[in-house]
Protein backbone atom coordinates (compact mmCIF):
# COMPACT_ATOMS: atom_id res chain seq x y z
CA UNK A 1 155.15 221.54 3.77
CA UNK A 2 153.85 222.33 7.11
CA UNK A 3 150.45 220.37 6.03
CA UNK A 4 152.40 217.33 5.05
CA UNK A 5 154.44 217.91 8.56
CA UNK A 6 151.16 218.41 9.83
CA UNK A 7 149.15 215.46 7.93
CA UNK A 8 152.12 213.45 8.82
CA UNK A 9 151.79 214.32 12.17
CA UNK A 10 148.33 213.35 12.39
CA UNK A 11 149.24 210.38 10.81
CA UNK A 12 151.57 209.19 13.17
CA UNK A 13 149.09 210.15 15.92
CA UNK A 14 146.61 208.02 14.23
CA UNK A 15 149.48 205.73 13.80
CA UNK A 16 150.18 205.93 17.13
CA UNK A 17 146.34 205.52 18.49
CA UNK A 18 145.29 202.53 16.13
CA UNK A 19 148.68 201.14 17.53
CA UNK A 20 147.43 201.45 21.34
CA UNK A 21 144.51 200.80 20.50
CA UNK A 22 145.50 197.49 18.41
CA UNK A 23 147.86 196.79 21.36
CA UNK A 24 145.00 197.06 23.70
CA UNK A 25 142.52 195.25 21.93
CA UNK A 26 145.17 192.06 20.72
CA UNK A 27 145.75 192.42 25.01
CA UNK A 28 141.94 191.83 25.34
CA UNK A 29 142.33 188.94 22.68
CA UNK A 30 144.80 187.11 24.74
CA UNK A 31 142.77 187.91 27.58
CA UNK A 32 140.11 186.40 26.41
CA UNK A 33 141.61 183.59 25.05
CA UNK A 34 143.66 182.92 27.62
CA UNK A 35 140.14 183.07 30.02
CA UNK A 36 138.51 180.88 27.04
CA UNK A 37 141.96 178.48 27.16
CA UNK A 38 140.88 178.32 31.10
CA UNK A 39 137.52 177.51 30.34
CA UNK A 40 138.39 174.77 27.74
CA UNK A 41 140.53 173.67 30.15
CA UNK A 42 137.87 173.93 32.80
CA UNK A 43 135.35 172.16 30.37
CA UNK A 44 137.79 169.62 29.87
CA UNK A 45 138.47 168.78 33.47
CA UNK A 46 134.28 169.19 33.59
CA UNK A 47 134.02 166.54 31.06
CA UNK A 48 136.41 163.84 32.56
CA UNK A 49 134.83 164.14 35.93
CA UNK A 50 131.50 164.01 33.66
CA UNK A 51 132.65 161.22 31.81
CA UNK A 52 134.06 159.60 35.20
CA UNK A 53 131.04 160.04 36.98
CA UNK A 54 128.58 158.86 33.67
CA UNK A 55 130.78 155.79 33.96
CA UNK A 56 129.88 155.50 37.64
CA UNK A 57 126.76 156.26 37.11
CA UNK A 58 126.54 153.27 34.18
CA UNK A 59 127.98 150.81 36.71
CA UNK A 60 125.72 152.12 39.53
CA UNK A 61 122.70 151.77 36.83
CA UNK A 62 124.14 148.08 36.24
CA UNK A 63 124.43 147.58 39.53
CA UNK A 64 120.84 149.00 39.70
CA UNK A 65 119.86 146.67 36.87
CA UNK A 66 121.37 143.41 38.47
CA UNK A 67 119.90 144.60 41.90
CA UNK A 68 116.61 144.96 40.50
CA UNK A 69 116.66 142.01 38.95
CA UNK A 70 117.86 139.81 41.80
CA UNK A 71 114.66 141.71 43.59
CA UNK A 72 112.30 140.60 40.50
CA UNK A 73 113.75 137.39 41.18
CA UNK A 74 113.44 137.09 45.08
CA UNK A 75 109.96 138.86 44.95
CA UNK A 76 109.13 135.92 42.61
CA UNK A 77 110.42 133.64 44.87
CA UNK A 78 108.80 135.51 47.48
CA UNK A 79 105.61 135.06 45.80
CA UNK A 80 105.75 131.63 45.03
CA UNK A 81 106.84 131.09 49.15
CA UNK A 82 103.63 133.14 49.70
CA UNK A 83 101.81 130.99 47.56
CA UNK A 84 103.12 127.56 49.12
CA UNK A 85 102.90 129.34 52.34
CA UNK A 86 99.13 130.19 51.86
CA UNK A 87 98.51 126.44 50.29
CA UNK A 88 100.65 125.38 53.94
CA UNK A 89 98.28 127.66 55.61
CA UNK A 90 95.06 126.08 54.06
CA UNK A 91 96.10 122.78 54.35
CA UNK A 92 97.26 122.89 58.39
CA UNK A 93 94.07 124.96 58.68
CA UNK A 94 92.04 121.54 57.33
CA UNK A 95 94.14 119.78 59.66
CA UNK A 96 93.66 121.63 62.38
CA UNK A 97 89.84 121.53 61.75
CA UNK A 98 90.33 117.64 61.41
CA UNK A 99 92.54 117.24 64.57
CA UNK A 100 89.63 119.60 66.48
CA UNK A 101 86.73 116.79 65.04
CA UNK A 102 89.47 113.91 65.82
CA UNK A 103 89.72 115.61 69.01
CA UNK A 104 86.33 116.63 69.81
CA UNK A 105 85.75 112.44 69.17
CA UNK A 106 88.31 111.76 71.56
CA UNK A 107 86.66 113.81 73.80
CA UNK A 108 83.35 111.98 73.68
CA UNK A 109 85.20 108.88 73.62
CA UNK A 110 87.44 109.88 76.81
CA UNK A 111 83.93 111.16 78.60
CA UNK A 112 82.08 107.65 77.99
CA UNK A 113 85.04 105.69 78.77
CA UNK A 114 85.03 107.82 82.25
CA UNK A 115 81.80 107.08 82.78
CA UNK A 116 82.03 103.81 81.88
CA UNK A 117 85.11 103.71 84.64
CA UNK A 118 83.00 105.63 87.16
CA UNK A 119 79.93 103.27 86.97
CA UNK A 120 82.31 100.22 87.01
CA UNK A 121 83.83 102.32 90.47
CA UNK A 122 80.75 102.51 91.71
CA UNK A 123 79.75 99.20 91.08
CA UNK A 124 83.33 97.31 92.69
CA UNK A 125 82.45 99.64 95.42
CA UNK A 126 78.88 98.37 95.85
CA UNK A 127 80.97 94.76 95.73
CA UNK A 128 83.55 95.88 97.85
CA UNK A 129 80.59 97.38 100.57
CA UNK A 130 78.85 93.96 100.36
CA UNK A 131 81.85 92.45 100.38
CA UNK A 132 82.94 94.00 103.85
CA UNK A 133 79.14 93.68 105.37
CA UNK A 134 79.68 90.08 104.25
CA UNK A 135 82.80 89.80 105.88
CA UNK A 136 81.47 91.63 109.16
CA UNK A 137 78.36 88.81 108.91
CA UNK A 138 81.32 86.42 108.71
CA UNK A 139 82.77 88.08 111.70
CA UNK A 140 79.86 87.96 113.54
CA UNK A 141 79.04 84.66 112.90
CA UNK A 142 82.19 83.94 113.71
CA UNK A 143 82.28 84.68 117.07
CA UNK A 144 78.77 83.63 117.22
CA UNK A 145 79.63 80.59 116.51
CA UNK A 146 82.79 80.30 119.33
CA UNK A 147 80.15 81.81 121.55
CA UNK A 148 78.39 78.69 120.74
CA UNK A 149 81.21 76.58 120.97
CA UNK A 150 82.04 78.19 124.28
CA UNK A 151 78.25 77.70 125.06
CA UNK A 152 78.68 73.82 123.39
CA UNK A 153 81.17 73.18 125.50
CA UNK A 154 79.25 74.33 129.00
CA UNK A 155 76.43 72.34 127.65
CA UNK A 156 78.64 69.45 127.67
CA UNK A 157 79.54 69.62 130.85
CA UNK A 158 76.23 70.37 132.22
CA UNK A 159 74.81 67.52 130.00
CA UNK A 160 77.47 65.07 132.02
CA UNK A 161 75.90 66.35 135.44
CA UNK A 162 72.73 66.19 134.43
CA UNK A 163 73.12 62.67 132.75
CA UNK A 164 74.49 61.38 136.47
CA UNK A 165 71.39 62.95 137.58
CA UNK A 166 69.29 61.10 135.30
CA UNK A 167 70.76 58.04 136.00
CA UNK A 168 69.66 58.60 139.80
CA UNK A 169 66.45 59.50 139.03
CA UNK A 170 65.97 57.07 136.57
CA UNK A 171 67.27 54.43 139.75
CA UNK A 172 64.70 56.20 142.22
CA UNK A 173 62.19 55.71 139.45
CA UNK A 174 62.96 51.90 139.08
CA UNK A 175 63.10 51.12 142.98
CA UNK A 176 59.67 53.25 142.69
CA UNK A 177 58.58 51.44 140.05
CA UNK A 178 58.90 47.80 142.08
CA UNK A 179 57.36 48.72 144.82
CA UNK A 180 54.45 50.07 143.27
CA UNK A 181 54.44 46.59 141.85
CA UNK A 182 54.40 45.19 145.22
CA UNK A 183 51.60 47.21 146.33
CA UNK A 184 49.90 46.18 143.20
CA UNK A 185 50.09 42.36 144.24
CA UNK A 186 48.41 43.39 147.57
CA UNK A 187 45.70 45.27 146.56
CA UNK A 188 44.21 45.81 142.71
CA UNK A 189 43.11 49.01 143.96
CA UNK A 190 46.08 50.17 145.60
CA UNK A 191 47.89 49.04 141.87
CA UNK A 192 44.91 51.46 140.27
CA UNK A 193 45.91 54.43 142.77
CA UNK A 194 49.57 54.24 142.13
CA UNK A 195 49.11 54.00 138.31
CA UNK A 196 46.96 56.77 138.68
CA UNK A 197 49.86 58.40 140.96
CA UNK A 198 52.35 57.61 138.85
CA UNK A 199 50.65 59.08 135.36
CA UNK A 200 49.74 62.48 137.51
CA UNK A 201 53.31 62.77 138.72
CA UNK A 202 54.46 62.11 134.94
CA UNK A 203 52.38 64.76 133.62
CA UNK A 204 53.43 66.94 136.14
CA UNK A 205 57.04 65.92 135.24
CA UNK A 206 56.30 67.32 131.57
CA UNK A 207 54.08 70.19 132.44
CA UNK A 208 56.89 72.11 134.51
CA UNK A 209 59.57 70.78 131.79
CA UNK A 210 57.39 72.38 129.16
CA UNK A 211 57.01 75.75 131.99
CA UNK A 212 60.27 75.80 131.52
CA UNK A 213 61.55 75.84 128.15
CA UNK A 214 58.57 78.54 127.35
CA UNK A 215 60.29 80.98 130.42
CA UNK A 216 64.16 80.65 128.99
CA UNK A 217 62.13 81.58 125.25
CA UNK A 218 60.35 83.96 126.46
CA UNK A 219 63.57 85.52 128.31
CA UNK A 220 65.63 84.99 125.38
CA UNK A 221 63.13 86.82 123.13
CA UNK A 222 63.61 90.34 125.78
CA UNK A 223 67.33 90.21 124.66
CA UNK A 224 68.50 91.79 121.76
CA UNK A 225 68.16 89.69 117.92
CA UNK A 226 72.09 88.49 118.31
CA UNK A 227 71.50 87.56 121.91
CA UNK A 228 68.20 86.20 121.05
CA UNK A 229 69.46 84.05 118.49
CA UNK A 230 72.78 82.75 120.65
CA UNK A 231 70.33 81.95 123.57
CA UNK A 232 68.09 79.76 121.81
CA UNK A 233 70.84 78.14 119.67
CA UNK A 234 72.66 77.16 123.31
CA UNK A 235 69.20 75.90 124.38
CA UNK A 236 68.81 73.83 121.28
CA UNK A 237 72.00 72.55 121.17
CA UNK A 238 71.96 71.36 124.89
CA UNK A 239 69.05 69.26 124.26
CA UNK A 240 69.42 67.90 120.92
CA UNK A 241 68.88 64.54 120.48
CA UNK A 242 72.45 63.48 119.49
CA UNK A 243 74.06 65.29 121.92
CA UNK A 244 72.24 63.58 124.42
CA UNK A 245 72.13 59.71 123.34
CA UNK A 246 71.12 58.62 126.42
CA UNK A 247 68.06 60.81 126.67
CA UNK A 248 67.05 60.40 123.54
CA UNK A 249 63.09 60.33 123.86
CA UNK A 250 63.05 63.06 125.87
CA UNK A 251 66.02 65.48 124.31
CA UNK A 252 63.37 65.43 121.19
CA UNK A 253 60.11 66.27 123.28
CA UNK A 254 62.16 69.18 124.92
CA UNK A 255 63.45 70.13 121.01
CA UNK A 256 60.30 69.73 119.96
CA UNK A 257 58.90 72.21 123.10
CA UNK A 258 61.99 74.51 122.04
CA UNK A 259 60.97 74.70 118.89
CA UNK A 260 57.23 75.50 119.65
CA UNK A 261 58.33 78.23 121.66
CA UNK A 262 60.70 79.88 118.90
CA UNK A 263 57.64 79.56 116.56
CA UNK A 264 55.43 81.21 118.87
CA UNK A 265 57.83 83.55 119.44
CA UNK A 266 58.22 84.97 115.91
């Protein structure tokens, strides 16, 4: 009896034990699945924000896709704007090396066309020199030639005095003249002495005439080549022929003299 008590006992401390420990192990059971329930439930949280985020990451990869294929696209663009930009490049390069010759060209063109203008420059300014030592010969002459009018017009006036002077000698000659005839009715010989007379007093007459003209040449010749020249112009024109009608005969034997003496002059 006391070994059943006793086997009962141990039974119900076996009992007892398998029940704690039963208790403590179905405690470590929830436990644990309570800690696995927090995991699934952690896992499942893991797995939307995994399935979220794989979603965002597909739309980010086809956003990726579309990106990259806009960028295929614009680098193909971009090559084929490279390509028409190296074609651009060539051809404005030709041009450039064309406008260079075309300008180059130009440039020779330009530099004869300046010359051309600079020897056509140089030649109106030869014309325009001559033209202004033509005009100061014209000046010159000019009043040269009022000189000579000036000169002209003293000549006249002498001319008129001298012509009234003329005219007396011419009357002294005459009255001379008859009675030289008279005295040649008287005597042959005294007609042969005052022919003689008269021819020495003629030459004389011509001689000191001639004396004369050669000492206003010679005078004028001392002066300078414009003086020179206006001097024997006046002289000239004082006894030429026409401007002394009257005196005709000898106005051209004094030219004539005035002449000589220029020649011999030069």
């Amino acid at each position: 009896m006391s070994d059943t008590c006793e086997e009962l006992q141990l039974d119900q401390e076996c009992s007892t034990e398998l029940s704690e420990l039963f208790e403590c192990k179905l405690q470590m059971l929830s436990k644990t699945l309570l800690t696995v329930e927090n995991n699934c439930f952690g896992l499942s949280s893991r797995l939307v924000s995994a399935e979220f985020e794989s979603k965002n990451l597909s739309a980010k990869a086809s956003e990726a896709e579309t990106r990259a294929s806009q960028l295929r696209m614009q680098r193909q663009g971009s090559m084929e704007i490279e390509k028409m930009l190296r074609e651009e490049v060539v051809r404005l390069d030709k041009q450039l090396e064309s406008e260079r010759l075309r300008s180059a060209f130009s440039e020779r063109k330009l530099q004869q066309q300046l010359n051309q203008e600079m020897l056509r420059a140089d030649q109106l300014r030869l014309l325009r020199d001559n033209a202004l030592a033509q005009r100061d010969d014209a000046l010159n002459e000019l009043a040269s030639s009022y000189a000579d009018m000036d000169a002209l017009q003293a000549t006249l006036s002498d001319s008129a005095v001298y012509v009234r002077y003329l005219r007396k000698k011419v009357l002294e000659l005459e009255l001379e003249q008859a009675r030289n005839l008279a005295r040649a009715a008287l005597n042959q010989q005294d007609l042969g002495s005052s022919q003689s007379g008269e021819a020495e007093s003629g030459a004389f007459n011509m001689a000191s005439i001639k004396a004369a003209i050669h000492k206003a040449v010679h005078e004028a010749g001392t002066c300078p080549e414009d003086e020179k020249r206006r001097r024997i112009k006046q002289l000239q024109l004082r006894w030429h022929p026409d401007k002394n009608p009257v005196l005709a005969e000898l106005a051209t034997e004094i030219t004539k003299l005035i002449n000589e003496a220029t020649a011999q002059l030069d």
